[in-house]
Protein backbone atom coordinates (compact mmCIF):
# COMPACT_ATOMS: atom_id res chain seq x y z
CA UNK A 1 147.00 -97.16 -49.76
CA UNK A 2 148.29 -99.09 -52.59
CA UNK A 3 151.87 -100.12 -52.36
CA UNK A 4 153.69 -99.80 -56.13
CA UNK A 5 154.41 -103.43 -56.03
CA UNK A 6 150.83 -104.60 -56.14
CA UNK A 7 150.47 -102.42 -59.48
CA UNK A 8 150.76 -104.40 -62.71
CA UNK A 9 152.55 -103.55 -65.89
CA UNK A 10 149.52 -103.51 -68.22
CA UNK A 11 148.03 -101.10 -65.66
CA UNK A 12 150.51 -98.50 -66.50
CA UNK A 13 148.65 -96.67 -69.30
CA UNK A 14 145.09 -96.55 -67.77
CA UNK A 15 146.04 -94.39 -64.82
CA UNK A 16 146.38 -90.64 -65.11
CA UNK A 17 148.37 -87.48 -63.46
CA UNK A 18 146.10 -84.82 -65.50
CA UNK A 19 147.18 -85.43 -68.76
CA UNK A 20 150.31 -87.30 -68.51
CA UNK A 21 150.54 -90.90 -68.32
CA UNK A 22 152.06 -92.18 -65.12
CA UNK A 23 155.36 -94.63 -65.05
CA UNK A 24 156.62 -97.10 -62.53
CA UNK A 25 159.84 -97.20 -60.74
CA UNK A 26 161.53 -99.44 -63.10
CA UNK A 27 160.77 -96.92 -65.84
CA UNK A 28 163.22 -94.67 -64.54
CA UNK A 29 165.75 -97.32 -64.38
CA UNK A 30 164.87 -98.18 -68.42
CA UNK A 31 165.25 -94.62 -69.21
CA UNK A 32 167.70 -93.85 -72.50
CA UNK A 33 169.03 -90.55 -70.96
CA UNK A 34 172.75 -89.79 -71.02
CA UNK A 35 174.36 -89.87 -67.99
CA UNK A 36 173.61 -87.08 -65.49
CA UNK A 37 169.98 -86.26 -67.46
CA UNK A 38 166.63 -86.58 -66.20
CA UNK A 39 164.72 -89.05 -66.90
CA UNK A 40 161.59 -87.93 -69.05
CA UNK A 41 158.93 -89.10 -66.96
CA UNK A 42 157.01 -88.67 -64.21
CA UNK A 43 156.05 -90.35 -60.73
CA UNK A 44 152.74 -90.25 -59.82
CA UNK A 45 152.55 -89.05 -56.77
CA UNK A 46 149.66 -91.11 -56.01
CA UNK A 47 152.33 -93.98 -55.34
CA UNK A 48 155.37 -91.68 -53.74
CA UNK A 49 155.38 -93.77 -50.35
CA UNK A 50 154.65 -91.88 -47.57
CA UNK A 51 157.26 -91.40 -44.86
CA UNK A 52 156.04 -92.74 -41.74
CA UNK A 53 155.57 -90.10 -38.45
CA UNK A 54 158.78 -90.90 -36.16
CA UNK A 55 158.19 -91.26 -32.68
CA UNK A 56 160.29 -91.27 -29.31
CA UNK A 57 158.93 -93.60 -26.23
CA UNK A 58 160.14 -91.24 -23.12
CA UNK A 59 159.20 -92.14 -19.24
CA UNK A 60 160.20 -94.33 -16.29
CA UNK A 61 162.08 -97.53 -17.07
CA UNK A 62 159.81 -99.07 -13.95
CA UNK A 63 156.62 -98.83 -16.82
CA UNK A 64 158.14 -101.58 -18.75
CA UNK A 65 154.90 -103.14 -19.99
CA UNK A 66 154.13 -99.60 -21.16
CA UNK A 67 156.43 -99.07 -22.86
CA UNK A 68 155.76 -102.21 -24.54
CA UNK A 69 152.46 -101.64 -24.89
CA UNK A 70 152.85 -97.86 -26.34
CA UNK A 71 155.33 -99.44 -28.88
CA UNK A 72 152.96 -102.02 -30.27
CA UNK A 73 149.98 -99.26 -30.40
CA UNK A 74 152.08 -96.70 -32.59
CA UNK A 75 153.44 -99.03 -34.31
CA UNK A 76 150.49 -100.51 -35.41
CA UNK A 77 149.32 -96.65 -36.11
CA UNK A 78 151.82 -97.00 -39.08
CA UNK A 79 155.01 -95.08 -37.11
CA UNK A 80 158.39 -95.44 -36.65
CA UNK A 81 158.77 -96.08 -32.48
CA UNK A 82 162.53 -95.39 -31.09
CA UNK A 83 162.57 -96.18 -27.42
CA UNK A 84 164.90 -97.17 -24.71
CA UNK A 85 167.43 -99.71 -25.33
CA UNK A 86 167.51 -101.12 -21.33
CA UNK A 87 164.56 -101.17 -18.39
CA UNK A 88 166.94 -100.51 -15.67
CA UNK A 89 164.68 -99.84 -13.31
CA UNK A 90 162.53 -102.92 -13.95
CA UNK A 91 165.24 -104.96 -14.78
CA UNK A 92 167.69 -103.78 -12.67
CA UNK A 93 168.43 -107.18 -10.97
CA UNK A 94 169.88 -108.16 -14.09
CA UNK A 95 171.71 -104.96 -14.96
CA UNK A 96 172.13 -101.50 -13.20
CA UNK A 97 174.20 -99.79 -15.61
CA UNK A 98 176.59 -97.46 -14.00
CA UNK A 99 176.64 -93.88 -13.12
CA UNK A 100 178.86 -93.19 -16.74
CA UNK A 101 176.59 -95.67 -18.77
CA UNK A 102 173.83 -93.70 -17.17
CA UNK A 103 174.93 -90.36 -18.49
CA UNK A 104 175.45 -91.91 -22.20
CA UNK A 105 172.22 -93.29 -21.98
CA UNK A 106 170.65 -90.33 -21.37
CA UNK A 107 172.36 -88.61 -23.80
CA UNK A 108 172.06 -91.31 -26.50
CA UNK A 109 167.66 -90.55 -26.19
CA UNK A 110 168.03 -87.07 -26.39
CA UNK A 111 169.52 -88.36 -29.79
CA UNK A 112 166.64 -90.36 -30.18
CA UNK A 113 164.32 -87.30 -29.70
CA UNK A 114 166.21 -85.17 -32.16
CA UNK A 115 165.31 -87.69 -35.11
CA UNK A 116 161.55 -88.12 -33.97
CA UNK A 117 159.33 -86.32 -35.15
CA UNK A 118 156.94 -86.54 -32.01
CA UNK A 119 157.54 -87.42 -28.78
CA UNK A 120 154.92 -89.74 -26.08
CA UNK A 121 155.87 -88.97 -22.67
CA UNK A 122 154.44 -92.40 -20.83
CA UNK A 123 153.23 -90.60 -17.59
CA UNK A 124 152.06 -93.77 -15.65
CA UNK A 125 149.97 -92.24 -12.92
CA UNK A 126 150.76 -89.00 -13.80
CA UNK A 127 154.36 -89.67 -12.93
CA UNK A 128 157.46 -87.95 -14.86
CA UNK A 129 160.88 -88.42 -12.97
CA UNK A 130 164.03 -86.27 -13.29
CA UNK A 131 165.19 -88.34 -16.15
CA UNK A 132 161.74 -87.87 -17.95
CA UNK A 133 161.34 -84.26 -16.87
CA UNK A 134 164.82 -83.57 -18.57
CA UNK A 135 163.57 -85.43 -22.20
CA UNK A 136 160.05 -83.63 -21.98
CA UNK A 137 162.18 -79.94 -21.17
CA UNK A 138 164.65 -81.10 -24.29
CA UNK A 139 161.79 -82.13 -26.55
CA UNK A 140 160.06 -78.90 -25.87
CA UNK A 141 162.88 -76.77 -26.38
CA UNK A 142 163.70 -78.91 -29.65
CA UNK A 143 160.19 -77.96 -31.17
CA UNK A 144 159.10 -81.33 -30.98
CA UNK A 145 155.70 -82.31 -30.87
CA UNK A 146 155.10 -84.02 -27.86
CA UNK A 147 152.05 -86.30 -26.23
CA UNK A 148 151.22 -87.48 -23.16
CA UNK A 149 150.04 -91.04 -22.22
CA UNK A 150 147.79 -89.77 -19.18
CA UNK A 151 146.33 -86.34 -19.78
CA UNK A 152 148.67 -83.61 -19.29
């Protein structure tokens, strides 16, 4: 995909939409309209950017490393990962948060589902706990897409 920014000025006139020539961001910007008016061009929409696929990491906190490993492969794919903020089951010799933190943690993912767009359900083994059961039965009911790490 070409980004805008690798597009150069004199390039301007020699692409197309149809007919119409196509303008650059900054055109709109250099535009004589009066305030509130439209500017009298248009945006290719060749080079609209696209708006990355949002997804939410759900699954045991023991599956650290993969969770770390799912968030490096989507991410790579291009999307927008939103995971868990703590491992407190692997890392629960550091920190166990307590049982009110637990209940606003939980609650702050389900947040984190409702702005993905897609959900991976990290199933080590085939495992889903309660916590994991409860994001998949939210996710579901929410309409979300939702994927499974280990066939479902």
């Amino acid at each position: 995909m070409i980004g805008v920014s690798s597009l150069k000025k004199e390039d301007e006139m020699d692409i197309k939409c149809g007919n119409k020539p196509c303008y650059f961001f900054d055109d709109l910007m250099e535009s004589n309209c009066s305030k509130g008016d439209e500017p009298d061009v248009e945006i290719c929409p060749k080079f609209k950017l696209s708006v990355p696929t949002v997804v939410c990491l759900c699954g045991s906190t023991k599956f650290k490393q993969e969770f770390i490993g799912a968030n490096f492969r989507e991410t790579m794919a291009g999307k927008i990962v939103l995971s868990v903020g703590w491992f407190s089951h692997a890392d629960g010799k550091i920190y166990t948060p307590t049982a009110s933190e637990k209940v606003a943690l939980d609650q702050l993912h389900f947040r984190k589902i409702d702005l993905a767009d897609e959900v991976l359900i990290l199933n080590v083994g085939g495992y889903i706990g309660e916590s994991t059961r409860n994001e998949l039965n939210y996710a579901i009911a929410s309409g979300k897409q939702v994927r499974f790490l280990v066939g479902s």
